[in-house]
N, C-alpha and C. Protein backbone atom coordinates (compact mmCIF):
# COMPACT_ATOMS: atom_id res chain seq x y z
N UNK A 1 10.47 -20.01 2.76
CA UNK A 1 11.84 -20.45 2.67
C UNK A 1 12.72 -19.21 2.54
N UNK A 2 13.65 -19.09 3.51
CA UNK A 2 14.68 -17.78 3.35
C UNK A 2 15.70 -18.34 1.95
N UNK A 3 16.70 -17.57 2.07
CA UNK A 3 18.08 -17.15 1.32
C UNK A 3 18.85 -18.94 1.51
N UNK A 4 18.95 -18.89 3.28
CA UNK A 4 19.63 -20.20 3.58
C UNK A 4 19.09 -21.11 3.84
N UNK A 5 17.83 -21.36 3.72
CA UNK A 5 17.14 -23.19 3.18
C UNK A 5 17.34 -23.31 2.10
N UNK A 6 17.01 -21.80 1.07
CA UNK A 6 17.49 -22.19 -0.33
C UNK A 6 18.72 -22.94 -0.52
N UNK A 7 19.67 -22.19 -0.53
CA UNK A 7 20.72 -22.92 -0.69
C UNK A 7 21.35 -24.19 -0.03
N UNK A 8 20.69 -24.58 1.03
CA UNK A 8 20.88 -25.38 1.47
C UNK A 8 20.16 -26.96 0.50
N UNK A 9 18.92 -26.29 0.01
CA UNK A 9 18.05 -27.40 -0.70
C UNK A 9 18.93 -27.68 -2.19
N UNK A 10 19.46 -26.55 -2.33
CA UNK A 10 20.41 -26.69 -3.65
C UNK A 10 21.20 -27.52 -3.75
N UNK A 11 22.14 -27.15 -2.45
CA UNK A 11 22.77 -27.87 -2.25
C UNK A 11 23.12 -29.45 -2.05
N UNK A 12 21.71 -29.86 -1.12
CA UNK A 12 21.73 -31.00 -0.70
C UNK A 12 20.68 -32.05 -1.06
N UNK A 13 20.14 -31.20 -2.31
CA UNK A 13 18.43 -32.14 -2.35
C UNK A 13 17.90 -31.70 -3.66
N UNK A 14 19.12 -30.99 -4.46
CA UNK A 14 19.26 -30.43 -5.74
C UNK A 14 17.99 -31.09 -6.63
N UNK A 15 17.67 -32.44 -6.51
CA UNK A 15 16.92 -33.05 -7.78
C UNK A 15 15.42 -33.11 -7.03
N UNK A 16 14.84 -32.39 -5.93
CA UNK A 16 13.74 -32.06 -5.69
C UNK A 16 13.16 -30.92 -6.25
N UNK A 17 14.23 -30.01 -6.51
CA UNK A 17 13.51 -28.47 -6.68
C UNK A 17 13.91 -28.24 -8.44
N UNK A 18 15.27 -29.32 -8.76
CA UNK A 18 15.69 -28.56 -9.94
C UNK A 18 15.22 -30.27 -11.22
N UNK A 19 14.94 -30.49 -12.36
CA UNK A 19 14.64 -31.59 -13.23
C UNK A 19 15.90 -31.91 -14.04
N UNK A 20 16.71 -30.51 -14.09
CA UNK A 20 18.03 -31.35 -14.60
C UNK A 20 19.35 -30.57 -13.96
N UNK A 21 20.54 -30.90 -14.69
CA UNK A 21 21.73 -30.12 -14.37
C UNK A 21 22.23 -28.82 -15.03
N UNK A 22 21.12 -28.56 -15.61
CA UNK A 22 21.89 -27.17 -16.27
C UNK A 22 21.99 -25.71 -15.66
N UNK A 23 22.65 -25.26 -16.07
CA UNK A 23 22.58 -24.03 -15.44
C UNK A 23 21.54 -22.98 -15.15
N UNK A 24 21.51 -23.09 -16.42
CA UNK A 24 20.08 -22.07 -17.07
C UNK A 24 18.88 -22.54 -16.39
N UNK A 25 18.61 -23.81 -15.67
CA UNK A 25 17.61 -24.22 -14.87
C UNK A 25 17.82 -23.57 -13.83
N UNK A 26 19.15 -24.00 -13.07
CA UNK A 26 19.02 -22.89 -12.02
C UNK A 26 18.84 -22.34 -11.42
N UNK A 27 19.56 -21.51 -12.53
CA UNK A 27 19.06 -20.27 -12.56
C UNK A 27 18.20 -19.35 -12.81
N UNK A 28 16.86 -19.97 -13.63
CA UNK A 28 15.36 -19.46 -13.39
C UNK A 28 14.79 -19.98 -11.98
N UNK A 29 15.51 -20.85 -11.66
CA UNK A 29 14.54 -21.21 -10.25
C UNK A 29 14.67 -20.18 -9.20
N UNK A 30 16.38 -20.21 -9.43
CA UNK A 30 16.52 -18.66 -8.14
C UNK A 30 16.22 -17.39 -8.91
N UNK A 31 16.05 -17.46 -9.81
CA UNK A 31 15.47 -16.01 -10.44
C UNK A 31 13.81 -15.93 -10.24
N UNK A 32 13.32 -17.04 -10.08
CA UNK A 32 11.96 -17.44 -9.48
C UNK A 32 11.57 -16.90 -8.27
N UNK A 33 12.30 -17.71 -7.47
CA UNK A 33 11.99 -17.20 -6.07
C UNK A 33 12.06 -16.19 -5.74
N UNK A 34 13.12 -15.35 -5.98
CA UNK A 34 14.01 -13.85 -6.00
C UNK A 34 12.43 -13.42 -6.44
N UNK A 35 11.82 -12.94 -7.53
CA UNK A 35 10.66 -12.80 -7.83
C UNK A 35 9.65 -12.86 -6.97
N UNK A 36 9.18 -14.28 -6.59
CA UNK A 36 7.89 -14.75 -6.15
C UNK A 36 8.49 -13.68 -4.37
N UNK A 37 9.49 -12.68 -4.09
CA UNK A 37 9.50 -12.50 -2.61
C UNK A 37 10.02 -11.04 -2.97
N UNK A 38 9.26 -10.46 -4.08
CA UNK A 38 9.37 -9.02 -4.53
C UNK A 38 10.87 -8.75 -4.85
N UNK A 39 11.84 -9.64 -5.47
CA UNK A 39 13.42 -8.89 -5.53
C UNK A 39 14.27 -8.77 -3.80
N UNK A 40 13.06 -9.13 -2.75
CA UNK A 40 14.12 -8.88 -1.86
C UNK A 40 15.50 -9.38 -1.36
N UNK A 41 15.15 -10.86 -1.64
CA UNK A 41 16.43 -11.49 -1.48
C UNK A 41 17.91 -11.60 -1.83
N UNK A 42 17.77 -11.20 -2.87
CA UNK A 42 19.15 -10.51 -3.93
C UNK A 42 18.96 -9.43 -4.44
N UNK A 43 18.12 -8.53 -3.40
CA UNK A 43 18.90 -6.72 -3.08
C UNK A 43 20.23 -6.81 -3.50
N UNK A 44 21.10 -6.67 -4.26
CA UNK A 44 22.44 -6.33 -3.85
C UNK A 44 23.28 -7.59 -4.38
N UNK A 45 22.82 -8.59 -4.67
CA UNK A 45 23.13 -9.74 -5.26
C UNK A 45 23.74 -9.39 -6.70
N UNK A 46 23.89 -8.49 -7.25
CA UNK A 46 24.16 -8.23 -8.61
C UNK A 46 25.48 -7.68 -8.90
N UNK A 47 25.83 -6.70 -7.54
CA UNK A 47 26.75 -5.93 -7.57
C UNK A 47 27.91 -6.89 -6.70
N UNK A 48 27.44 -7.44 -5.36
CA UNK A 48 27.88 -8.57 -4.95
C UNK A 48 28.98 -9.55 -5.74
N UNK A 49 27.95 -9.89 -7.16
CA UNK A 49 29.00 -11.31 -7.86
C UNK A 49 29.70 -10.35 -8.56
N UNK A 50 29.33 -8.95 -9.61
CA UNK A 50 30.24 -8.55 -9.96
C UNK A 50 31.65 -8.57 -9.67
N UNK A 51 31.63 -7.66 -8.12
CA UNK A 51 32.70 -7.54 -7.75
C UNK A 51 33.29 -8.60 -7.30
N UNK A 52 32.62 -9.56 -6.70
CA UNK A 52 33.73 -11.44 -7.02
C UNK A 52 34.02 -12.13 -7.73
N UNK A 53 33.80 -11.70 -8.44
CA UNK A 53 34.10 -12.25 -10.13
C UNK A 53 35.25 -11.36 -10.69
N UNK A 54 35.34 -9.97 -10.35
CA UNK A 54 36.12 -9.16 -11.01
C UNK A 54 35.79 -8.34 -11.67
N UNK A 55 34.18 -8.29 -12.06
CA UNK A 55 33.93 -7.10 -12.77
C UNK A 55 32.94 -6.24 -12.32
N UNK A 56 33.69 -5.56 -10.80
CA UNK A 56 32.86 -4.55 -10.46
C UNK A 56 32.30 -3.87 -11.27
N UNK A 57 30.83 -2.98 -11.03
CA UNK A 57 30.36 -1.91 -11.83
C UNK A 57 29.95 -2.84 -12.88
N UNK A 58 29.38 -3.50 -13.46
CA UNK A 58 29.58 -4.59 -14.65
C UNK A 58 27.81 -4.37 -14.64
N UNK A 59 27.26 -4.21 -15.75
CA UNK A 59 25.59 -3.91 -15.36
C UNK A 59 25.25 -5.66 -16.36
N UNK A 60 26.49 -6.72 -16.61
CA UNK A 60 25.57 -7.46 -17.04
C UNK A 60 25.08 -8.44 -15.86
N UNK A 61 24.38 -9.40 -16.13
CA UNK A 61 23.55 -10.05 -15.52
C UNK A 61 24.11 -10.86 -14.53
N UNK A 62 24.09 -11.17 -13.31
CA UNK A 62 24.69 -12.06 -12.20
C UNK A 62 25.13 -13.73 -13.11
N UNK A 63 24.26 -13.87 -13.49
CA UNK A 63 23.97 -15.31 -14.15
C UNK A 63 25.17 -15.65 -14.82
N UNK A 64 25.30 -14.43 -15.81
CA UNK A 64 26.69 -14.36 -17.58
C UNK A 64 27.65 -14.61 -16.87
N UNK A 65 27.69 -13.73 -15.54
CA UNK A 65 29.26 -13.64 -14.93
C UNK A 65 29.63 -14.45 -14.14
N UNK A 66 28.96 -14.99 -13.86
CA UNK A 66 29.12 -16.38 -12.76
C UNK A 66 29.81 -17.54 -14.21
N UNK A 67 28.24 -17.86 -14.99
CA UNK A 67 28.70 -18.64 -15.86
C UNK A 67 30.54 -18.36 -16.53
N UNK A 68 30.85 -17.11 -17.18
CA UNK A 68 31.70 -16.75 -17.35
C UNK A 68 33.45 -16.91 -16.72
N UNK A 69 33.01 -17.39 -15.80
CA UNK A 69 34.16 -18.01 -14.57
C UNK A 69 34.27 -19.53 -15.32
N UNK A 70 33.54 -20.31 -16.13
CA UNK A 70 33.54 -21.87 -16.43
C UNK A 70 33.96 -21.48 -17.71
N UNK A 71 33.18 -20.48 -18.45
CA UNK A 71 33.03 -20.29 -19.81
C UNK A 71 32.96 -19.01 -20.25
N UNK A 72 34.79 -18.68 -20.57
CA UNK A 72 35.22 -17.43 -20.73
C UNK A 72 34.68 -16.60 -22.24
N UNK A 73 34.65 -17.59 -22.95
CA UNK A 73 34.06 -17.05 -24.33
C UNK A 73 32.79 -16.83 -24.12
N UNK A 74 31.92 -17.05 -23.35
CA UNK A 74 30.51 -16.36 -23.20
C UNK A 74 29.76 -15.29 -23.87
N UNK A 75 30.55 -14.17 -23.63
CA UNK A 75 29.98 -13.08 -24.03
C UNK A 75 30.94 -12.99 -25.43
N UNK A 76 31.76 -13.77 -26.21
CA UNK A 76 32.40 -13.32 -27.15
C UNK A 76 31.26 -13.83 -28.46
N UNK A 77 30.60 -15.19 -27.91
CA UNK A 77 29.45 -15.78 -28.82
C UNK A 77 28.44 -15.39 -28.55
N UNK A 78 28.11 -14.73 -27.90
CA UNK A 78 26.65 -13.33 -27.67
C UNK A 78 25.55 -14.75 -27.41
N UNK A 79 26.06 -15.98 -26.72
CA UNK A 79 25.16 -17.08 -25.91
C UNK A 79 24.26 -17.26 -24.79
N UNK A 80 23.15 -17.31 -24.68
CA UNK A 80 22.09 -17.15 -24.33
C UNK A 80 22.67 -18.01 -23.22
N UNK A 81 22.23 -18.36 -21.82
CA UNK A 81 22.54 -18.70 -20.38
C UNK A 81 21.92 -20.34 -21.02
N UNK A 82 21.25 -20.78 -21.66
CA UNK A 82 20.49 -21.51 -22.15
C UNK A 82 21.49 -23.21 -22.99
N UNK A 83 22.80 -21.81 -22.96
CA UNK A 83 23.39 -22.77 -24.18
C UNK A 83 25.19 -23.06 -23.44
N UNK A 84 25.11 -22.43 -22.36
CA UNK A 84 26.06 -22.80 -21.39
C UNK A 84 25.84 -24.38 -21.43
N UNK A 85 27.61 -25.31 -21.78
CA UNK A 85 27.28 -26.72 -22.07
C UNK A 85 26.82 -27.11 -20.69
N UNK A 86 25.81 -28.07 -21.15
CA UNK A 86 25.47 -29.13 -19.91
C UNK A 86 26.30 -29.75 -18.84
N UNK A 87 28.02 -30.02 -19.60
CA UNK A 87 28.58 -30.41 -18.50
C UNK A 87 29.20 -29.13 -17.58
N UNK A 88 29.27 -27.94 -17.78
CA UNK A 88 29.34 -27.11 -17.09
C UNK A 88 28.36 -26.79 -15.78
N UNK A 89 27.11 -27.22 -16.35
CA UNK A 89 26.03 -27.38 -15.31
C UNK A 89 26.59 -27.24 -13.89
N UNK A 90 26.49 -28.51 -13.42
CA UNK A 90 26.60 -29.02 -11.63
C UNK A 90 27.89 -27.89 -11.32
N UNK A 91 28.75 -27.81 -12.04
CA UNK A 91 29.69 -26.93 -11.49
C UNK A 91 29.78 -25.44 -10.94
N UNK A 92 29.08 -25.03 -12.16
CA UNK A 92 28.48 -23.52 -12.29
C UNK A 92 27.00 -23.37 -11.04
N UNK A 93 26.33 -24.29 -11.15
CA UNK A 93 25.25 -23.89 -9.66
C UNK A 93 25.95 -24.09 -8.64
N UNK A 94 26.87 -25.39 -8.51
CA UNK A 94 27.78 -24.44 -6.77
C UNK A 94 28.43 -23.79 -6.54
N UNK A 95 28.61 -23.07 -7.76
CA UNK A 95 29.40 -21.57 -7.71
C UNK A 95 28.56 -21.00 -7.25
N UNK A 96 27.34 -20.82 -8.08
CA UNK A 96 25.94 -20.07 -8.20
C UNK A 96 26.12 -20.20 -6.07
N UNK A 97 25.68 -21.22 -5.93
CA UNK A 97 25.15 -21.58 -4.24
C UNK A 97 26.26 -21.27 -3.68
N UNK A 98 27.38 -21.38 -3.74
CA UNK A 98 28.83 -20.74 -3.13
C UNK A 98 28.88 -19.63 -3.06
N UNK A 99 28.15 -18.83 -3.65
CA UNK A 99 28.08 -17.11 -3.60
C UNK A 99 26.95 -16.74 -2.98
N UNK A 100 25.49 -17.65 -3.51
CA UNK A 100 24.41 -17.17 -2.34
C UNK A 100 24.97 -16.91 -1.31
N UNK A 101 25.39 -18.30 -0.52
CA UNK A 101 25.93 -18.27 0.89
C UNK A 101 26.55 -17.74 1.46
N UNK A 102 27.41 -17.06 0.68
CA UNK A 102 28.69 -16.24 1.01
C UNK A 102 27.97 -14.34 0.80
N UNK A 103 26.91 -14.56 -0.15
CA UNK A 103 25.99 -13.16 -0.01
C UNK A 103 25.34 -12.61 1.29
N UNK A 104 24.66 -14.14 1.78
CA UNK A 104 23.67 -14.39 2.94
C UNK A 104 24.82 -14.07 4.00
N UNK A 105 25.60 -14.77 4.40
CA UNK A 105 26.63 -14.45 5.25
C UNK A 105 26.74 -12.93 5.45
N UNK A 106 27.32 -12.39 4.48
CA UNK A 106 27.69 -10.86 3.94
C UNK A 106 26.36 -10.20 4.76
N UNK A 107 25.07 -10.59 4.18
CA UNK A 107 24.43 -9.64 4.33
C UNK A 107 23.91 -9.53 5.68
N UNK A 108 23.76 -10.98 6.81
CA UNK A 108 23.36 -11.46 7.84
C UNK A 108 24.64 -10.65 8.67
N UNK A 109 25.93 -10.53 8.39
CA UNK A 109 27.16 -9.84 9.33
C UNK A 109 26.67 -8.19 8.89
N UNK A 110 26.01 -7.71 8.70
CA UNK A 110 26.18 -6.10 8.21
C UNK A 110 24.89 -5.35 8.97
């Protein structure tokens, strides 16, 4: 499975690959895969959301800063990706998949 079945399965078939809505699920799943295909797929994925998010150069984690767009106090309660509320969930992974795609794009035009 590339970059864009992923997201496509995210997208459209979400409750095959993922058991609930949270974020923090996820986001170990694509931190999974990313893994299980040596890091290649989000080469560059880090610096990517930074800078769409706004915080170029930013060495924290793709995940915080994404979440951080729903839930600005994030890093003020030093909160584990874990404890991002549930109803933030569904919102925050099609951000999450709104940026794959827009990565994949990026990286497929270059």
């Amino acid at each position: 499975m590339d970059l864009r079945e992923l997201c496509f399965h995210l997208r459209h078939r979400r409750r095959m690959y993922l058991p609930d809505d949270r974020y923090g699920t996820a986001v170990a799943f694509v931190e999974g895969y990313n893994s299980a295909l040596g890091a290649v797929p989000l080469s560059g994925f880090q610096e990517y959301v930074a800078t769409r998010t706004g915080n170029a150069g930013s060495p924290v984690h793709w995940s915080y800063l994404i979440a951080s767009t729903a839930v600005p106090d994030i890093f003020d309660e030093g909160a584990g990706i874990g404890q991002v509320p549930v109803e933030s969930g569904i919102s925050l992974t099609d951000t999450l998949v709104d940026l794959l795609e827009a990565y994949q794009a990026d990286v497929s035009a270059n």
